[in-house]
C-alpha atoms as a PDB file:
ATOM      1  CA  UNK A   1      11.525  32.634  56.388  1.00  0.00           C
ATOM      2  CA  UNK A   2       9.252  29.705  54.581  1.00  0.00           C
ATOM      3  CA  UNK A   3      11.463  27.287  52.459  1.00  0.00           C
ATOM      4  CA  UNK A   4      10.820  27.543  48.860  1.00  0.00           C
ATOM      5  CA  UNK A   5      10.102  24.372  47.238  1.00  0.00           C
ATOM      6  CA  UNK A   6      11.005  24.054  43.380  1.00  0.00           C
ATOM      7  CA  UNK A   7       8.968  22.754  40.587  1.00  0.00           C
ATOM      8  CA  UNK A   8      11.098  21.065  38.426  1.00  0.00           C
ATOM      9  CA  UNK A   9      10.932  21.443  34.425  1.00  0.00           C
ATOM     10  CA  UNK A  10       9.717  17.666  33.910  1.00  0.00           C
ATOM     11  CA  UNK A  11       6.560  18.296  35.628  1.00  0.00           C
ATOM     12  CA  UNK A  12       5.569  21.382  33.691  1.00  0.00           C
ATOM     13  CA  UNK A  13       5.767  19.069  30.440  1.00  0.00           C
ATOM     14  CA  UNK A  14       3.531  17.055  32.712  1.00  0.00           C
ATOM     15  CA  UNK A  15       0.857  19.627  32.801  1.00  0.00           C
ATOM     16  CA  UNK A  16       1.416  20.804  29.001  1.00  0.00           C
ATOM     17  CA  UNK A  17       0.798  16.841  28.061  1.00  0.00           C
ATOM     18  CA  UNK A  18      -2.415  16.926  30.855  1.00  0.00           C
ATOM     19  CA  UNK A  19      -3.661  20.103  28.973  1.00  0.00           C
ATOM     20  CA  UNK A  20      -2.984  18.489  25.402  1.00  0.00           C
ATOM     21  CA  UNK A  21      -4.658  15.381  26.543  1.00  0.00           C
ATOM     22  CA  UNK A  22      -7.554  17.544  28.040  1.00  0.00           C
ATOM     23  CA  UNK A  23      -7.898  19.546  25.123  1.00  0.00           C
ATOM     24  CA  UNK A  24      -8.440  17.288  22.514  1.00  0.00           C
ATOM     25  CA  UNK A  25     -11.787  16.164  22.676  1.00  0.00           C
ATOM     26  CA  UNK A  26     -12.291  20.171  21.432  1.00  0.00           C
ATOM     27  CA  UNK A  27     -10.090  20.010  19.046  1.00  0.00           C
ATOM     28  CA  UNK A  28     -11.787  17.224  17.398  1.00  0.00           C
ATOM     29  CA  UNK A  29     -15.222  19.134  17.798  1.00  0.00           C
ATOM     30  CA  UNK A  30     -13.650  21.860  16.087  1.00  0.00           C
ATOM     31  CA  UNK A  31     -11.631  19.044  13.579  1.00  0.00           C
ATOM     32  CA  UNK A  32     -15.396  17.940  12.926  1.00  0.00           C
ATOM     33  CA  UNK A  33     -16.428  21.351  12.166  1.00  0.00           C
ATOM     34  CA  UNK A  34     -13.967  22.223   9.679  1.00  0.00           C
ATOM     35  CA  UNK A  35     -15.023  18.852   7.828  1.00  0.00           C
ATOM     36  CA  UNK A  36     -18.214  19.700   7.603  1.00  0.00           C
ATOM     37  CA  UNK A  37     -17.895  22.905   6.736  1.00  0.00           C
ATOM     38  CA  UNK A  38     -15.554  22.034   3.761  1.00  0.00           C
ATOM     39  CA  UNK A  39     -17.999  18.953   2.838  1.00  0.00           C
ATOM     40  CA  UNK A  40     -20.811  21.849   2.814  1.00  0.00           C
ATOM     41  CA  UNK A  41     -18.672  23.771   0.609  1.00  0.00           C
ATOM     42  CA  UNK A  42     -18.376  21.007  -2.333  1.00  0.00           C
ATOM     43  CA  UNK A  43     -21.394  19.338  -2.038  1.00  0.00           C
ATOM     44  CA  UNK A  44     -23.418  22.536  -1.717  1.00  0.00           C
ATOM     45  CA  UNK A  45     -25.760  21.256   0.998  1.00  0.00           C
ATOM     46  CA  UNK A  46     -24.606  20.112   4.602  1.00  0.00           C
ATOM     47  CA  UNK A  47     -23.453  16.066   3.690  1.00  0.00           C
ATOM     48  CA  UNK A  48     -26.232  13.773   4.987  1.00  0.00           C
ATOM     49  CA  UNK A  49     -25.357  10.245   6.286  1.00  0.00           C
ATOM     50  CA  UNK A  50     -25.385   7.818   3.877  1.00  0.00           C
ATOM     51  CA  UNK A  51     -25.795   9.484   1.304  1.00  0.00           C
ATOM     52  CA  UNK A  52     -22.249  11.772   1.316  1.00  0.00           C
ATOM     53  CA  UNK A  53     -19.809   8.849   1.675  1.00  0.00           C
ATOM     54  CA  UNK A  54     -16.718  11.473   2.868  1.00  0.00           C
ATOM     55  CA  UNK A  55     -14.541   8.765   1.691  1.00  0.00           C
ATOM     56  CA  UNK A  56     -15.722   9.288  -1.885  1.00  0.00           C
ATOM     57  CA  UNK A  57     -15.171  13.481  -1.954  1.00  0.00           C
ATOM     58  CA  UNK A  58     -12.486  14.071  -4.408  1.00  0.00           C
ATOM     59  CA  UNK A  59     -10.797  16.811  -3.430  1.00  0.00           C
ATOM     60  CA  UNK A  60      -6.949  16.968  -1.478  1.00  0.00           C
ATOM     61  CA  UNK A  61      -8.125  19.530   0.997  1.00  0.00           C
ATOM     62  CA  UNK A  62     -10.779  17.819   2.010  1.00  0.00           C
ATOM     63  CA  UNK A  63      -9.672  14.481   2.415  1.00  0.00           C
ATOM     64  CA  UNK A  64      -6.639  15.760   4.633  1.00  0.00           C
ATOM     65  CA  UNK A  65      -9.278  17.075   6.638  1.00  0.00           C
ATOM     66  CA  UNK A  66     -11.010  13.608   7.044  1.00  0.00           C
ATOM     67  CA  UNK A  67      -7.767  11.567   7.478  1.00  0.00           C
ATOM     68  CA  UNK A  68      -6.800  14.050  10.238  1.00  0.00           C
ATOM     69  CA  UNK A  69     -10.194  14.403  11.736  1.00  0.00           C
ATOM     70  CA  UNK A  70     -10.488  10.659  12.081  1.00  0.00           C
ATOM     71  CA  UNK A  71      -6.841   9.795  13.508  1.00  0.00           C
ATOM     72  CA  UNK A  72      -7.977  12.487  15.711  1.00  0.00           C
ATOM     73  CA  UNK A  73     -11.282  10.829  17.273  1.00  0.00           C
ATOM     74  CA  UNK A  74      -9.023   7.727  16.895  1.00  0.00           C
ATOM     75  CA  UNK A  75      -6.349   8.959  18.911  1.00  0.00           C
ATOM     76  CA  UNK A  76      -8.926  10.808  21.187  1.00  0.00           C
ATOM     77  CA  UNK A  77     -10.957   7.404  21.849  1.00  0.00           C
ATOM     78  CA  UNK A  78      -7.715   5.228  22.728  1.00  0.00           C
ATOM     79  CA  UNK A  79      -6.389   8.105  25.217  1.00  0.00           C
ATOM     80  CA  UNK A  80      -9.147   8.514  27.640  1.00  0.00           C
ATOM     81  CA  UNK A  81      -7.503   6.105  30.409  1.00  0.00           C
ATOM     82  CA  UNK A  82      -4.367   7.828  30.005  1.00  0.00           C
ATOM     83  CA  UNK A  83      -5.952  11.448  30.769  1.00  0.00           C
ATOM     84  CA  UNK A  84      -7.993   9.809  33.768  1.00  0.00           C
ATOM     85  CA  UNK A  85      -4.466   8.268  35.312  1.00  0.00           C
ATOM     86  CA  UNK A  86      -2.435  11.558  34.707  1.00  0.00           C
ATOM     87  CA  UNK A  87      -5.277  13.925  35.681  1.00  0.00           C
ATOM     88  CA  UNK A  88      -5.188  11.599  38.755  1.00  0.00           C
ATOM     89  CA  UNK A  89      -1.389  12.119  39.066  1.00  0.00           C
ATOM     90  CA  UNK A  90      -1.545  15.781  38.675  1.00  0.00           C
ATOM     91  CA  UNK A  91      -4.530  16.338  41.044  1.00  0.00           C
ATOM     92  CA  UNK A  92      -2.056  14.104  43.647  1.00  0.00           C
ATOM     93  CA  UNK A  93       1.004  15.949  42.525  1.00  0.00           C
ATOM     94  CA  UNK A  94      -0.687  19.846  42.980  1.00  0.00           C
ATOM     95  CA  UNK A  95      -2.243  18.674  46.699  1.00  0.00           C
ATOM     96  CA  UNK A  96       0.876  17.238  47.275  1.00  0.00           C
ATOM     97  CA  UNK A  97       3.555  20.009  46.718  1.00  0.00           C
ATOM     98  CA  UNK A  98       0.783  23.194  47.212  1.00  0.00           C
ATOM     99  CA  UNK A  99      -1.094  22.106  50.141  1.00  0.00           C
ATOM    100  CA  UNK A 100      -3.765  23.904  49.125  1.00  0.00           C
ATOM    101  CA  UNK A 101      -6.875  21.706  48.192  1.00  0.00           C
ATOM    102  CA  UNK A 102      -8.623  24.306  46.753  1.00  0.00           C
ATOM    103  CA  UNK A 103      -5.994  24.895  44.537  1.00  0.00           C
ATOM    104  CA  UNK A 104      -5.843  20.967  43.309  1.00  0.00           C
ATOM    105  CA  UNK A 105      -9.590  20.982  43.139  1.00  0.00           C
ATOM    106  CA  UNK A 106      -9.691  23.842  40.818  1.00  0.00           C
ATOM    107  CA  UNK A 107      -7.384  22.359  38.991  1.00  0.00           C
ATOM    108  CA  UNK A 108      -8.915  19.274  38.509  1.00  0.00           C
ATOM    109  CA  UNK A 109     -12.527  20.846  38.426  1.00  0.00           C
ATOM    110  CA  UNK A 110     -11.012  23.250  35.057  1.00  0.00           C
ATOM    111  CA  UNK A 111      -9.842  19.702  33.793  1.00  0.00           C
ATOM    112  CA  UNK A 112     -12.818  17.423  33.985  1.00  0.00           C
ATOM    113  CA  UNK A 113     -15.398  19.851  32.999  1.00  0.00           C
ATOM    114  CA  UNK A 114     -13.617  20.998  29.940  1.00  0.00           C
ATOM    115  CA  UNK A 115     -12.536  17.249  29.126  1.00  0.00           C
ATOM    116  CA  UNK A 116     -16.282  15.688  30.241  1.00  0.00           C
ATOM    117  CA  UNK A 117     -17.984  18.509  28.504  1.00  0.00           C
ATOM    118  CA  UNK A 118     -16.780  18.257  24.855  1.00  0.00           C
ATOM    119  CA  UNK A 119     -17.099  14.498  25.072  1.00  0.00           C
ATOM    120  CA  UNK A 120     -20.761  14.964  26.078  1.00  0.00           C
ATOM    121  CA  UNK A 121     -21.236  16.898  22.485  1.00  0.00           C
ATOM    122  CA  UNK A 122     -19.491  14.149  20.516  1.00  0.00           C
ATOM    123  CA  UNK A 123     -21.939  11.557  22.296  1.00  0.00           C
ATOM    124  CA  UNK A 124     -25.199  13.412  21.298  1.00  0.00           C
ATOM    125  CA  UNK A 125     -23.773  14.190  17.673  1.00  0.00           C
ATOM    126  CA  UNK A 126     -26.554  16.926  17.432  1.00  0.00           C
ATOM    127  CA  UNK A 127     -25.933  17.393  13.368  1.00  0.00           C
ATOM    128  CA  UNK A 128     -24.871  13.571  12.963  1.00  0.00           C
ATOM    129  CA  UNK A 129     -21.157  14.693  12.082  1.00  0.00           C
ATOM    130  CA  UNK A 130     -19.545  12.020  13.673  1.00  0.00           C
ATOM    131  CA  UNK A 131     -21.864   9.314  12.035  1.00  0.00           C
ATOM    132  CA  UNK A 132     -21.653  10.860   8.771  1.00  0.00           C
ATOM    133  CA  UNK A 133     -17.462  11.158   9.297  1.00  0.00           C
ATOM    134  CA  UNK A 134     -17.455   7.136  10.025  1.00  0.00           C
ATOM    135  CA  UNK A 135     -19.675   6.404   7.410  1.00  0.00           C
END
């Protein structure tokens, strides 16, 4: 018989905070969307930089949408060394306890190329919605 080792509960709210951390760069792609789209909607054409100032859109839906949108990217921005030293953690933690290095290099394969993948969006900006959103 193999001994059974147990995960505790502290490090599944580990890997629910990695996964939140990881996830956010596509939730403010999406965030960035949804701005758009409802800045599309008032103005009647997509919002050109500029021109659209987002700040100056009078409408409450709208400029909850912004507000959260930008503490978004804000919160995004300021949180990338924090994913980097708790995906580094986690890859330690999963070779660590599983022994399988497969395993922790899925794992941490799954993470980077979701995390490095929406970031390389936001950098090329392909419609300008993040220079038109800081405006």
């Amino acid at each position: 018989m193999g001994t059974r080792k147990v995960v505790y509960p502290r490090f599944n709210l580990w890997v629910a905070v990695l996964w939140g951390l990881t996830l956010m760069p596509a939730v403010l792609l999406l965030m960035l969307g949804l701005t758009t789209w409802q800045g599309y909607i008032l103005l009647g054409h997509l919002p050109i930089v500029s021109i659209d100032d987002p700040k100056f859109i009078n409408d409450s839906l709208f400029q909850r949408l912004y507000l959260l949108t930008l503490g978004l990217y804000l919160a995004a921005s300021l949180l990338r060394y924090a994913w980097l030293l708790l995906l580094a953690l986690m890859l330690w933690c999963h070779y660590r306890y599983s022994h399988r290095l497969a395993k922790a290099v899925l794992y941490g394969l799954a993470h980077v190329s979701v995390y490095t993948l929406s970031w390389l969006v936001i950098a090329q900006d392909p419609l300008q919605r993040l220079a038109w959103l800081l405006d």
